[in-house]
Protein backbone atom coordinates (compact mmCIF):
# COMPACT_ATOMS: atom_id res chain seq x y z
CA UNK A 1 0.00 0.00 0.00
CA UNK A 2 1.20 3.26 -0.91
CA UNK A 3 1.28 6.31 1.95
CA UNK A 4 -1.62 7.72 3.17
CA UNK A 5 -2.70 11.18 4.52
CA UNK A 6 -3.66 12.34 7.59
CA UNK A 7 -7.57 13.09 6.08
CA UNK A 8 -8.38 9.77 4.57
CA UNK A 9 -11.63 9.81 5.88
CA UNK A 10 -13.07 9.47 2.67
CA UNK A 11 -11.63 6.84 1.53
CA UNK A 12 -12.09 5.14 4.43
CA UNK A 13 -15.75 5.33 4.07
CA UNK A 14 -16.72 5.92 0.34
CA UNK A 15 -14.06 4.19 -1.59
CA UNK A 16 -12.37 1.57 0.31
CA UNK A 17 -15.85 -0.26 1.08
CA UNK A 18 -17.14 -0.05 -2.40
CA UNK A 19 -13.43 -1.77 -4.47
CA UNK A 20 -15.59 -4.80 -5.63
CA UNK A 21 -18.49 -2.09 -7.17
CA UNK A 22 -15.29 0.03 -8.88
CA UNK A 23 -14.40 -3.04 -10.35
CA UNK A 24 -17.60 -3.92 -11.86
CA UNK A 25 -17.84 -0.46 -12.95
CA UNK A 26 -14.54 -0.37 -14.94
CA UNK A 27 -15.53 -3.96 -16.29
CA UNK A 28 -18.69 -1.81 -17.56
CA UNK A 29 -17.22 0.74 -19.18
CA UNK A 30 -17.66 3.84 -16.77
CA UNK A 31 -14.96 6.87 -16.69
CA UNK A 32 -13.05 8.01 -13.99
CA UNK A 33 -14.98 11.14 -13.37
CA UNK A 34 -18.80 8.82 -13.31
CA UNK A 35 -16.97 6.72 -10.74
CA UNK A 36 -15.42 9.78 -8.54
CA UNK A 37 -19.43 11.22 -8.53
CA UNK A 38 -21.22 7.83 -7.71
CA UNK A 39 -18.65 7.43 -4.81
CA UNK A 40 -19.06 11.40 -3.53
CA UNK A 41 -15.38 12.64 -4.21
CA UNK A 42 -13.85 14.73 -6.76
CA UNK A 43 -12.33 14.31 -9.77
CA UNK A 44 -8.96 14.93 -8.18
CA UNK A 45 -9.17 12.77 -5.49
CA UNK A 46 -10.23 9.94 -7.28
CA UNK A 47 -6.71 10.58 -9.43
CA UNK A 48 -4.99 11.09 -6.07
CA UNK A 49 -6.42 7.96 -4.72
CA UNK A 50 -5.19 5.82 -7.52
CA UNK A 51 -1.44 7.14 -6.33
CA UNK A 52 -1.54 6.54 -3.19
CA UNK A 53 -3.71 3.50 -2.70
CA UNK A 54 -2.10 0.30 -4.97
CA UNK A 55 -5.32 -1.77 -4.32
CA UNK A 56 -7.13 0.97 -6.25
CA UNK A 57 -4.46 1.35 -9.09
CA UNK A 58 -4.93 -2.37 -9.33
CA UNK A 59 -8.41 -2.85 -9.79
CA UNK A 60 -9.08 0.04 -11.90
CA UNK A 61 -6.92 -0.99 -14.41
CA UNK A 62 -7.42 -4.64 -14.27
CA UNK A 63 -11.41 -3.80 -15.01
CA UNK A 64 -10.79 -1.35 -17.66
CA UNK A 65 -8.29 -3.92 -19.59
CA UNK A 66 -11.50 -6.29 -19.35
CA UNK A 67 -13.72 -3.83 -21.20
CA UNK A 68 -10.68 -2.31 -23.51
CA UNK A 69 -10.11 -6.49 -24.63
CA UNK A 70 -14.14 -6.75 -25.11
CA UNK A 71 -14.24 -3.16 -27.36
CA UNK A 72 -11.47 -4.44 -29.31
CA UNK A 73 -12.77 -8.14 -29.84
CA UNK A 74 -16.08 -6.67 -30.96
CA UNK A 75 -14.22 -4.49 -33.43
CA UNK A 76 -12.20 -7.31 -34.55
CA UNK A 77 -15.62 -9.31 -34.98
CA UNK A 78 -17.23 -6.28 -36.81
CA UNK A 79 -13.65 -6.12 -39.00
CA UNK A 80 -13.91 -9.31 -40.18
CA UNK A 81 -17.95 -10.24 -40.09
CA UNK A 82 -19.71 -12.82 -38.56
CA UNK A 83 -22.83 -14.80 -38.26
CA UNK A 84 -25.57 -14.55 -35.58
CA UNK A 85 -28.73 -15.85 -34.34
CA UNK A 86 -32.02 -13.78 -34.79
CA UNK A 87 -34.64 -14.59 -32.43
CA UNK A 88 -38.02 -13.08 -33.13
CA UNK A 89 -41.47 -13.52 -31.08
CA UNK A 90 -44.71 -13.09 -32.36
CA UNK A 91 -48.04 -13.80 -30.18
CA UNK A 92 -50.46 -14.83 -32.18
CA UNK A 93 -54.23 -15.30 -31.09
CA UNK A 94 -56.91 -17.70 -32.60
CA UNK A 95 -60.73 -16.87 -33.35
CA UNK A 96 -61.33 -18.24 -29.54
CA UNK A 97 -59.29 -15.96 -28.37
CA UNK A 98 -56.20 -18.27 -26.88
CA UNK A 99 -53.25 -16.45 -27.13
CA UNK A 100 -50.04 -18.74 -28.74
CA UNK A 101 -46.64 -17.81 -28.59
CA UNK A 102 -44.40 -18.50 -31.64
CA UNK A 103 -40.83 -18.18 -32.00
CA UNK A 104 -38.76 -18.04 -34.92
CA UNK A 105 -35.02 -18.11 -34.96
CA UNK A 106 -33.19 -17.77 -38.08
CA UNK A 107 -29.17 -17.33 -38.90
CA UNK A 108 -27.56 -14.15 -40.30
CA UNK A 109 -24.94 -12.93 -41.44
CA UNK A 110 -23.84 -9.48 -41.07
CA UNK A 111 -20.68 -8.46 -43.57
CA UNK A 112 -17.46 -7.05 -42.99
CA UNK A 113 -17.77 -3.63 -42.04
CA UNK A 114 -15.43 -1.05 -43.87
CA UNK A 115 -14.87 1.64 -40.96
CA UNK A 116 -14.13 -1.15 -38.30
CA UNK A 117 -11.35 -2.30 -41.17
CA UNK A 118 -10.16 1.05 -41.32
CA UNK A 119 -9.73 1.54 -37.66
CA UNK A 120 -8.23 -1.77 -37.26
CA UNK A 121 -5.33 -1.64 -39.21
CA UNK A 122 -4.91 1.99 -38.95
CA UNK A 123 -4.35 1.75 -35.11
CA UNK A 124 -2.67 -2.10 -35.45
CA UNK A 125 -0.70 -1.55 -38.72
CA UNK A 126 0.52 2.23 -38.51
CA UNK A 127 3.37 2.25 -40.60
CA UNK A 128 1.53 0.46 -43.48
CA UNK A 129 -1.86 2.23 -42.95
CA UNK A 130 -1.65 5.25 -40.97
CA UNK A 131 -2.49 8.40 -42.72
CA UNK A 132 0.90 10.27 -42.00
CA UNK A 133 3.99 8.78 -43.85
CA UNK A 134 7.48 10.08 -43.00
CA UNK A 135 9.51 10.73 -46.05
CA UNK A 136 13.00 11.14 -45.09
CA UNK A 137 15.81 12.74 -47.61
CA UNK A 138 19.21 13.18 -46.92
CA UNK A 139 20.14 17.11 -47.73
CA UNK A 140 23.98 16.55 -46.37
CA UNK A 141 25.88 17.35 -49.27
CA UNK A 142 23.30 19.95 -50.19
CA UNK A 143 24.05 21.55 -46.98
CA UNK A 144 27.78 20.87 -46.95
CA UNK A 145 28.00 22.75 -50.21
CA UNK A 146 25.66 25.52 -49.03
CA UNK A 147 27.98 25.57 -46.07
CA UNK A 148 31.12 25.90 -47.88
CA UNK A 149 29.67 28.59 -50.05
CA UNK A 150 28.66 30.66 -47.05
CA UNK A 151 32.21 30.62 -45.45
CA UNK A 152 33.90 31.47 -48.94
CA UNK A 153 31.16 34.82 -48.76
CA UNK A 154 32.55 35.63 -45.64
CA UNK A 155 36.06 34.80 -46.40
CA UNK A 156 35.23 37.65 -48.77
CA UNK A 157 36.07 35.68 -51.53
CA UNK A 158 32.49 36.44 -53.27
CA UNK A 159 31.63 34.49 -56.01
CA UNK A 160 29.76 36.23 -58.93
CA UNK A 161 27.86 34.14 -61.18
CA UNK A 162 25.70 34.73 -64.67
CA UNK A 163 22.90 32.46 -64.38
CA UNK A 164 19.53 33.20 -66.99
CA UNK A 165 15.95 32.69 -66.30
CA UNK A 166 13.80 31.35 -68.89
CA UNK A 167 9.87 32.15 -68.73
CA UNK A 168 7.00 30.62 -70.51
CA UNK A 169 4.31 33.01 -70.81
CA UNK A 170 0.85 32.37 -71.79
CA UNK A 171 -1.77 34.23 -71.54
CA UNK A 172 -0.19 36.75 -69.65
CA UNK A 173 0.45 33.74 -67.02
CA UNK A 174 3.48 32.38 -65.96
CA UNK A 175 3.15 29.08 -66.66
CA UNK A 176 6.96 27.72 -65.92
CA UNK A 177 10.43 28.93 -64.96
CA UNK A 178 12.96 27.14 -65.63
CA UNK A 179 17.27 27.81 -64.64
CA UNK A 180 19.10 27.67 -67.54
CA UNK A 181 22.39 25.80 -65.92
CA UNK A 182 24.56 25.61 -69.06
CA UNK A 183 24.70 29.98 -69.33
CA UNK A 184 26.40 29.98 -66.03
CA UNK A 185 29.69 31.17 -66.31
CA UNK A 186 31.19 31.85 -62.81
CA UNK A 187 34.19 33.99 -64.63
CA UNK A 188 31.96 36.53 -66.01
CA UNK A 189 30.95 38.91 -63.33
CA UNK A 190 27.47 39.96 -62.51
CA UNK A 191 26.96 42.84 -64.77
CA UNK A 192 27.59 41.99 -67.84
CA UNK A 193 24.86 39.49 -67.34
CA UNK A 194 22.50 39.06 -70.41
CA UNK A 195 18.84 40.50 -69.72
């Protein structure tokens, strides 16, 4: 057991009593905040509880993997589809007015369902399915050269280049711009750049 306060009162009375209810509660599905108000405390204390009391800790998670296991197996069974058992009751009643129960039970099959797919192997196969992909591109010489450049500017040993720009106009739109590499002539300074 973990240490408790001097004013455990409350837990004394309205949470230590009631660890076999909390249990069925988490293996039902209910949050931490509907538990904390059916047992009178607050939000924080239930959260401070679960710190200091290991038999709490314990049980709430223990009943919330139960119902996290059952979500997931009904997913899986949604996923995948299955077949069930409809069971439908119809009273009937004759012209002497006796009432007779009949009961019909038939077998169905409900299909895969798409968004429980989705779900499934978006949360179970992330790299394959997940929506973000991580596209990873090596800029090191790209930066080593950028680098290099940067000290040679400040080495004042500026390097003047002729470079031309080639646009395609149409329509009074520029529809591509394209870096003519072969007109650079790094011995030519800047000015005498054609237009």
């Amino acid at each position: 057991m973990g240490t408790r306060g001097k004013n455990n009162t409350k837990w004394l009375t309205n949470v230590f009593p009631r660890l076999a209810e909390i249990r069925e509660w988490c293996m039902n599905g209910k949050t931490n905040e509907e538990m904390s108000e059916l047992l009178g405390i607050g939000a924080d204390t239930w959260y401070r509880y679960i710190k200091e009391h290991d038999e709490l800790n314990i049980i709430s998670s223990a009943g919330k993997a139960v119902i996290n296991d059952r979500v997931e197996n009904a997913v899986l069974k949604s996923a995948l589809g299955f077949e069930y058992t409809e069971i439908k009751t119809t009273i009937e009643e004759d012209r002497n007015g006796n009432k007779r129960t009949r009961i019909e039970k038939m077998q169905r099959y409900m299909p895969p369902n798409n968004s429980a797919q989705t779900f499934w192997l978006r949360n179970r196969k992330k790299e394959e399915w997940g929506d973000r992909k991580e596209i990873i591109i090596d800029t090191t010489l790209l930066e080593t050269s950028r680098k290099q450049m940067f000290l040679n500017m400040i080495n004042d040993q500026a390097i003047d280049t002729v470079y031309e720009v080639q646009e395609t106009v149409d329509d009074g739109f520029v529809i591509e711009d394209t870096f003519d590499s072969d007109s650079i002539d790094s011995k030519e300074p800047l000015s005498e750049a054609n237009p």
